[in-house]
N, C-alpha and C. Protein backbone atom coordinates (compact mmCIF):
# COMPACT_ATOMS: atom_id res chain seq x y z
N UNK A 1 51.49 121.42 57.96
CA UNK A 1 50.23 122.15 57.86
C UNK A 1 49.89 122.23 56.38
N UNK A 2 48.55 121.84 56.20
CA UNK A 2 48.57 121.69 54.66
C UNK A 2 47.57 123.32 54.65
N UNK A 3 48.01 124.30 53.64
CA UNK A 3 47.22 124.99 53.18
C UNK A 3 46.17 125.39 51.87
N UNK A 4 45.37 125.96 51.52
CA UNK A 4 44.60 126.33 50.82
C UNK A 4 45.63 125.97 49.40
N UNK A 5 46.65 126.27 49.03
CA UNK A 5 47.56 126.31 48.16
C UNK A 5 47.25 125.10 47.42
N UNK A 6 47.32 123.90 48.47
CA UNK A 6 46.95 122.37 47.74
C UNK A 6 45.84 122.24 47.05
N UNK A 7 44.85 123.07 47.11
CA UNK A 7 43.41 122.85 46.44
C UNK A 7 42.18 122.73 47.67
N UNK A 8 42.74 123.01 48.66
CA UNK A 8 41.58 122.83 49.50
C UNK A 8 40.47 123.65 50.14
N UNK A 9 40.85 124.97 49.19
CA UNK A 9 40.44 126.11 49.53
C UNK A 9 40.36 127.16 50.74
N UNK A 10 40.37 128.31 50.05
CA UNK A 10 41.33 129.43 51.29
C UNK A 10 40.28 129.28 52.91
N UNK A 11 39.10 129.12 52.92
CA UNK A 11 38.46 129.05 54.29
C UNK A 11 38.33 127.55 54.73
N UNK A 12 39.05 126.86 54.11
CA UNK A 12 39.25 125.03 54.90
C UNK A 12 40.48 125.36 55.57
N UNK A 13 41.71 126.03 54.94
CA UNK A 13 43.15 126.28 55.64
C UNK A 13 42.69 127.27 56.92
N UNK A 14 42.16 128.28 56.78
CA UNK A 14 41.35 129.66 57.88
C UNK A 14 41.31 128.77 59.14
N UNK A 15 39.89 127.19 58.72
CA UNK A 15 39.91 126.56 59.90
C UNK A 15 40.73 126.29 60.49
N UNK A 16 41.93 125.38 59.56
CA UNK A 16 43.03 125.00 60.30
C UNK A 16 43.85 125.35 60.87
N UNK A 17 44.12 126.48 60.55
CA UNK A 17 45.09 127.43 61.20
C UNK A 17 44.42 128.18 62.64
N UNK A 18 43.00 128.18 62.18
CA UNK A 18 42.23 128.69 63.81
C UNK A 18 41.80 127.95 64.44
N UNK A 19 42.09 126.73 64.12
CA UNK A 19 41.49 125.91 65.45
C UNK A 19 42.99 125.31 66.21
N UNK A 20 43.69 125.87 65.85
CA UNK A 20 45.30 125.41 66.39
C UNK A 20 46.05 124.34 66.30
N UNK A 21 45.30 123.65 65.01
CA UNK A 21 46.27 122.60 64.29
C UNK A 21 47.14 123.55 63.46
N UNK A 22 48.85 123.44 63.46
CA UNK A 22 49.71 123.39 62.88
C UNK A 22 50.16 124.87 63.82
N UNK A 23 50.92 125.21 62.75
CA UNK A 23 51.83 126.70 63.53
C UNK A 23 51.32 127.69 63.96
N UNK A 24 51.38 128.20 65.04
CA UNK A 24 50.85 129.63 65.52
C UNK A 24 50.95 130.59 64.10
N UNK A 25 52.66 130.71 63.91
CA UNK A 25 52.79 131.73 62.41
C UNK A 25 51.69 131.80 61.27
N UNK A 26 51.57 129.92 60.60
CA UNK A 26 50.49 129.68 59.77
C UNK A 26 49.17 130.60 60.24
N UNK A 27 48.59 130.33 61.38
CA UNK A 27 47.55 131.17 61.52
C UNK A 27 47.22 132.43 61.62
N UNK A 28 48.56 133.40 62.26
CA UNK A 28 48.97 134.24 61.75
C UNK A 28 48.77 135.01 60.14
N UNK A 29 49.51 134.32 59.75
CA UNK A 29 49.83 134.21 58.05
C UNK A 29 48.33 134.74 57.20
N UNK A 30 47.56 133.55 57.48
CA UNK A 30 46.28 133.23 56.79
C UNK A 30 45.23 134.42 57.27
N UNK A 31 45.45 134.71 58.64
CA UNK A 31 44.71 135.88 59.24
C UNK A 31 44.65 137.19 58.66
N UNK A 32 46.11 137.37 58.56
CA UNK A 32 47.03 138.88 57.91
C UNK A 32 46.15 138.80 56.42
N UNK A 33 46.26 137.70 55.51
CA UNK A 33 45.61 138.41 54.49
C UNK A 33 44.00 137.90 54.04
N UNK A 34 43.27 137.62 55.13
CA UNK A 34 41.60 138.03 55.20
C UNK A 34 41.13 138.78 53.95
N UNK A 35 41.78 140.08 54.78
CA UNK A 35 40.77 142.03 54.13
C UNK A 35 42.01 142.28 53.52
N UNK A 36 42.73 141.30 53.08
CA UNK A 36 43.61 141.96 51.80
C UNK A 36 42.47 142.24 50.43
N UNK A 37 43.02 143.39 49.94
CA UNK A 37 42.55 143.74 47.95
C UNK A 37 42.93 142.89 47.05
N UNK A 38 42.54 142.30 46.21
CA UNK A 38 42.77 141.14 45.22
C UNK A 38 44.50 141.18 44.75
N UNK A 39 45.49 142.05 44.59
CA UNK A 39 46.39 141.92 43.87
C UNK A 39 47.47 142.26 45.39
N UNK A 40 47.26 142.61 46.19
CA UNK A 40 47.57 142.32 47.23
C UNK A 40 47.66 140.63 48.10
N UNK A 41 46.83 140.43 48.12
CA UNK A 41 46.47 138.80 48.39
C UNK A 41 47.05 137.81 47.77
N UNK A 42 47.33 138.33 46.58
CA UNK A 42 47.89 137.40 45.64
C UNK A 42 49.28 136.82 45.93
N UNK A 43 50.01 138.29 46.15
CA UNK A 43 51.19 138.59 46.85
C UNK A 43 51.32 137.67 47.30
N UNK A 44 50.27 138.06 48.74
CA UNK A 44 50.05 137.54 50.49
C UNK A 44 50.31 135.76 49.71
N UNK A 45 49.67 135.45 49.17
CA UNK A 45 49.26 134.27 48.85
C UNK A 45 50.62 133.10 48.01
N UNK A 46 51.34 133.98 47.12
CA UNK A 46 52.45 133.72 46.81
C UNK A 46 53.63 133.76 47.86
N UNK A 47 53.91 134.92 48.69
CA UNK A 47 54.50 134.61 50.30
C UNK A 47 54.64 133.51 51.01
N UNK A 48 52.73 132.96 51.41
CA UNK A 48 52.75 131.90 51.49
C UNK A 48 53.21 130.96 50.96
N UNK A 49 52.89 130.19 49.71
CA UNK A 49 53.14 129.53 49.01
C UNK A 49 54.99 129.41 49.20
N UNK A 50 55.56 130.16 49.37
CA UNK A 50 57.07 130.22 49.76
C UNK A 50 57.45 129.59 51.04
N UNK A 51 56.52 130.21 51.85
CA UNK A 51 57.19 129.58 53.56
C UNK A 51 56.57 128.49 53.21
N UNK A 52 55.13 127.66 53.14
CA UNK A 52 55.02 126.64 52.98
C UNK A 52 56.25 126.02 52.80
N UNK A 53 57.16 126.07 51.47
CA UNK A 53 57.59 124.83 50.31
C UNK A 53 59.11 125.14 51.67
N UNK A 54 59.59 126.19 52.03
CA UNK A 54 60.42 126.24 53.07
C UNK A 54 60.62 125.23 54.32
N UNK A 55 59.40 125.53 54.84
CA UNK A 55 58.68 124.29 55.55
C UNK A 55 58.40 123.31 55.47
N UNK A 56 58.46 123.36 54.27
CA UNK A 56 58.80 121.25 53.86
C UNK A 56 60.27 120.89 53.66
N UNK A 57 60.82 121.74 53.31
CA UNK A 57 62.05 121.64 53.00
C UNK A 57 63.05 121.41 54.15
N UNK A 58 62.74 122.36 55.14
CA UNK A 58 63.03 122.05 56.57
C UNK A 58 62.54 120.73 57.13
N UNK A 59 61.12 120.31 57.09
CA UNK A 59 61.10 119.12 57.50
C UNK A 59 61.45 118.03 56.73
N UNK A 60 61.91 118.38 55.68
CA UNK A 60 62.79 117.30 54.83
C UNK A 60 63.61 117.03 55.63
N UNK A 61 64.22 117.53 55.78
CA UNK A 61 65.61 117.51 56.41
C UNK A 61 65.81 117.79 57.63
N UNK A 62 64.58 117.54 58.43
CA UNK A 62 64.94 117.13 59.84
C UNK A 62 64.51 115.61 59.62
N UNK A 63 63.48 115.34 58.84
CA UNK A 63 63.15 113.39 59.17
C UNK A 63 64.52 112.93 58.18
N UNK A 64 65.65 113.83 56.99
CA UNK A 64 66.98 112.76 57.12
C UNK A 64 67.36 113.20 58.33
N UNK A 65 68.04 114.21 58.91
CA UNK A 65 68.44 113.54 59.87
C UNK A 65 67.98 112.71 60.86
N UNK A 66 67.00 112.50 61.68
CA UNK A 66 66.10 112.11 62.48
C UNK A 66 66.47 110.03 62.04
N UNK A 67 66.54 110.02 60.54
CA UNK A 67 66.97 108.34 59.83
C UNK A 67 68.47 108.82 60.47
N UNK A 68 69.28 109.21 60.26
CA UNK A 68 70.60 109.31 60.98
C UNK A 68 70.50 108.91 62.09
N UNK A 69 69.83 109.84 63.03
CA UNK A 69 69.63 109.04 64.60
C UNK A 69 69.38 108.12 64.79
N UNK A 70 68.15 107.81 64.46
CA UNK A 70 67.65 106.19 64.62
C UNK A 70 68.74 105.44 63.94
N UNK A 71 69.20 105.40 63.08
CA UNK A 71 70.68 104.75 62.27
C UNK A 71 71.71 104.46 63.45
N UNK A 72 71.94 105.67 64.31
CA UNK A 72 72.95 105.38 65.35
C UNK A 72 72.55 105.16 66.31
N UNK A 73 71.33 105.26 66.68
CA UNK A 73 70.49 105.09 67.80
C UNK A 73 70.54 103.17 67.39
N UNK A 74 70.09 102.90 66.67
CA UNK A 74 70.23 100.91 66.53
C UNK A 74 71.72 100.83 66.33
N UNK A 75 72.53 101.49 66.29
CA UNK A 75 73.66 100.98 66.60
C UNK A 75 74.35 100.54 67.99
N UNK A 76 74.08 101.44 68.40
CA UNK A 76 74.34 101.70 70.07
C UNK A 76 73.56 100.40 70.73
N UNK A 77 72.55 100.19 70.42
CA UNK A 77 71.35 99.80 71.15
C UNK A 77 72.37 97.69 70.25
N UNK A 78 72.86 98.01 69.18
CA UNK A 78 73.17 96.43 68.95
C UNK A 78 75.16 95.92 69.69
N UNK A 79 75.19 97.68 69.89
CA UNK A 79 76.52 97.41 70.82
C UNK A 79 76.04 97.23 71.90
N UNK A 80 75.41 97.32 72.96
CA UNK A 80 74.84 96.95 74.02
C UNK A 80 73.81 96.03 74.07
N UNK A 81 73.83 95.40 73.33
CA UNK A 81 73.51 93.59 72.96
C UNK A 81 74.34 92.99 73.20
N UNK A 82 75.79 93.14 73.48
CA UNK A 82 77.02 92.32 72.98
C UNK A 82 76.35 91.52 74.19
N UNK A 83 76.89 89.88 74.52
CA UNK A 83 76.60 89.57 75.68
C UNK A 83 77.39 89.87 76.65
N UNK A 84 76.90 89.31 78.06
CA UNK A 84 77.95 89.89 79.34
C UNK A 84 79.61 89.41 79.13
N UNK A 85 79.71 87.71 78.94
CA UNK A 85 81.05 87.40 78.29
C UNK A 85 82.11 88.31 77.39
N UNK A 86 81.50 88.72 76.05
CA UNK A 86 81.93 89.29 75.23
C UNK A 86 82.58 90.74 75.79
N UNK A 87 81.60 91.24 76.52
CA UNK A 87 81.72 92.81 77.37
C UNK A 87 83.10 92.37 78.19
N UNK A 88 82.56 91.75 79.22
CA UNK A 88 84.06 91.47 79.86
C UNK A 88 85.45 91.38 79.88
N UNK A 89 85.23 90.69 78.55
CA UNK A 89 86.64 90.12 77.52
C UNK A 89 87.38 91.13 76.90
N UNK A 90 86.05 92.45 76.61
CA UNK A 90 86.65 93.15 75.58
C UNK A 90 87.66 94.51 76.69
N UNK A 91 86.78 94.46 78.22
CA UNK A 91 86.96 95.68 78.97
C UNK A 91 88.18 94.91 79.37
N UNK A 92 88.52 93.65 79.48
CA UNK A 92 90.09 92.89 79.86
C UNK A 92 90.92 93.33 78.52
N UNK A 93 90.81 93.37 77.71
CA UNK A 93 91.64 93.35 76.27
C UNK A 93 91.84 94.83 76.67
N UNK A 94 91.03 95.73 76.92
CA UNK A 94 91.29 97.38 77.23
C UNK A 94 92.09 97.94 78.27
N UNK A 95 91.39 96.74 79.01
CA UNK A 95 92.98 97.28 80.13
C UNK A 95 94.07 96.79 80.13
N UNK A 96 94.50 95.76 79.49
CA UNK A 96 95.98 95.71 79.19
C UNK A 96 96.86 96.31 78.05
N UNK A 97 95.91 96.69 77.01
CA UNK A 97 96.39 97.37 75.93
C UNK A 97 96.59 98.73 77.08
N UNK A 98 96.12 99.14 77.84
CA UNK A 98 95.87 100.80 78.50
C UNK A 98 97.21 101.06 79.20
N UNK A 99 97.52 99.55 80.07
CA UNK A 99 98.92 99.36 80.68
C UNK A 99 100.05 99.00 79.87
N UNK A 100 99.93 98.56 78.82
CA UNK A 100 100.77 98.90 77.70
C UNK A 100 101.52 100.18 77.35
N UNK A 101 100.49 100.88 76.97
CA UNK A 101 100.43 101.93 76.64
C UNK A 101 101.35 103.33 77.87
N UNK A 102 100.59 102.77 79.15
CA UNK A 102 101.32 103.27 80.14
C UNK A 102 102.38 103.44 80.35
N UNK A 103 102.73 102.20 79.87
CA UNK A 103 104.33 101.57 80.13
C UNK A 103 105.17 102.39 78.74
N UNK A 104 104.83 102.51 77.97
CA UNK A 104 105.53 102.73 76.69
C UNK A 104 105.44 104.20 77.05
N UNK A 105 104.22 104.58 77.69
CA UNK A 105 104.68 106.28 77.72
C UNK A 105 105.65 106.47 78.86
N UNK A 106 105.88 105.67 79.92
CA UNK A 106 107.08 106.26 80.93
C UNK A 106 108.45 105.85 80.51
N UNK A 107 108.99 105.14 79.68
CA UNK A 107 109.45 104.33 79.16
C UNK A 107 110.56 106.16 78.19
N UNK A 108 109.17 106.48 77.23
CA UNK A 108 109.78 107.20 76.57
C UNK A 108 110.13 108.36 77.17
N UNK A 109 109.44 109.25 78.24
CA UNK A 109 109.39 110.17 79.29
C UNK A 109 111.01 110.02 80.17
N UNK A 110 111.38 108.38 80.34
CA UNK A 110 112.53 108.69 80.78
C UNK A 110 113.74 108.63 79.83
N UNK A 111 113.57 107.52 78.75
CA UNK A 111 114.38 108.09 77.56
C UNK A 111 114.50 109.77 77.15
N UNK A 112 113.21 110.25 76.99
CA UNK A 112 113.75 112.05 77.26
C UNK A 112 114.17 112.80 78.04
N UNK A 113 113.98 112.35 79.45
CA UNK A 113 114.46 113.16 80.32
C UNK A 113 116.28 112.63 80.58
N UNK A 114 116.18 111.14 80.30
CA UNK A 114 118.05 110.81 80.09
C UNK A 114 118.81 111.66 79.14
N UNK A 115 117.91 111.70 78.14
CA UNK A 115 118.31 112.82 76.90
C UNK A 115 118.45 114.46 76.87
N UNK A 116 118.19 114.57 77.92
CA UNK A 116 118.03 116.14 77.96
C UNK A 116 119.07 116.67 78.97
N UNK A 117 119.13 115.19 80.38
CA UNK A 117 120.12 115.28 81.24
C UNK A 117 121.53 115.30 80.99
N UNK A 118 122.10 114.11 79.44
CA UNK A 118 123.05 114.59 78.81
C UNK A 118 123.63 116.01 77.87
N UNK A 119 122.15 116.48 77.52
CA UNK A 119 122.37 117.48 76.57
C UNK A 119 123.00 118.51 77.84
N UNK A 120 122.30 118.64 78.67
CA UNK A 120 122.64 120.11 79.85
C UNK A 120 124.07 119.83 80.20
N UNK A 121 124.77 118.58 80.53
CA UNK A 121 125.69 117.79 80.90
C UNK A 121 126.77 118.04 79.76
N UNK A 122 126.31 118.11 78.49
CA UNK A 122 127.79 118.41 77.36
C UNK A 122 127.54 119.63 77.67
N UNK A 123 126.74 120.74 77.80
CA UNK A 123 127.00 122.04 77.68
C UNK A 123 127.63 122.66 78.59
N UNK A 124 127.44 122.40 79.82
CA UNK A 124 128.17 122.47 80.88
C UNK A 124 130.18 121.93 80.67
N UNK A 125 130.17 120.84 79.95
CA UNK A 125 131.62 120.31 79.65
C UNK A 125 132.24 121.26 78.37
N UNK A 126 131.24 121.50 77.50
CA UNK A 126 131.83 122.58 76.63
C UNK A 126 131.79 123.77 76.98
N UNK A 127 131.16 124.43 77.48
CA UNK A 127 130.66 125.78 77.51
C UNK A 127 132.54 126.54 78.36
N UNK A 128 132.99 127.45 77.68
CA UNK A 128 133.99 128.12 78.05
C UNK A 128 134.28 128.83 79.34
N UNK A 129 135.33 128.51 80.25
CA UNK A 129 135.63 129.06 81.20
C UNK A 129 135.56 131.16 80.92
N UNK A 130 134.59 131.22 81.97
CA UNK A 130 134.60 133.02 81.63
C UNK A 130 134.92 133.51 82.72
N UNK A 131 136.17 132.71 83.61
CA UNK A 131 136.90 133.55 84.39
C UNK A 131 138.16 133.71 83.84
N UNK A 132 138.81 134.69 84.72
CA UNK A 132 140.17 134.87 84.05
C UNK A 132 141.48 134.97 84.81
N UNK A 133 142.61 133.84 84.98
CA UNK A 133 143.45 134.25 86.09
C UNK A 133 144.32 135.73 86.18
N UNK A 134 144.05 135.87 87.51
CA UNK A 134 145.08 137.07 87.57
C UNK A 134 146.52 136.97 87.81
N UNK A 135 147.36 137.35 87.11
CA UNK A 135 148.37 137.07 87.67
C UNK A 135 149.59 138.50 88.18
């Protein structure tokens, strides 16, 4: 929303803001100080001049991010270019690395559980008789 601030004078922004181009607030804004007193207005007017440069500042920095999206947005869009071949090949390469992987995790699951079956197994062979004969 461009206001009066730029040089375009305070009843060209009035329009704009009342005919419902740009922010409800803006029109708001511009309304509130009408029947302001000169050193009042000024204020009002410097206020403005604040949310404005806010408001750019914000939309600064929604169009970078917005280049971010589109950035990952053509990424996506050139990974799903790959051709159908390539796709295929790569979802075969994934599932055997996956069963690999499978394998190496039961693999170690029973190496720990062999390992744990000995540990209970010495403690049981060490652990001290705590009965006591009577005689």
């Amino acid at each position: 929303v461009r206001l009066a601030f730029e040089g375009e004078g305070y009843g060209q922004a009035s329009r704009i803001a009342a005919s419902g181009w740009g922010a409800p607030a803006a029109s708001r804004a511009i309304a509130a100080g009408r029947d302001l007193p000169g050193p009042i207005a000024v204020a009002h007017v410097a206020t403005c001049r604040r949310w404005v440069s806010e408001l750019r500042s914000s939309l600064a920095t929604l169009a970078e991010r917005c280049k971010g999206l589109e950035e990952e947005h053509d990424g996506v869009l050139s990974c799903q270019s790959l051709s159908g071949p390539r796709m295929h090949h790569l979802r075969h390469e994934h599932t055997e690395l996956m069963e690999r992987v499978r394998r190496l995790a039961a693999e170690v699951e029973s190496e720990a559980a062999s390992e744990r079956q000995r540990l209970e197994e010495s403690k049981v062979v060490a652990a001290p008789s705590n009965t006591q004969e009577c005689t």
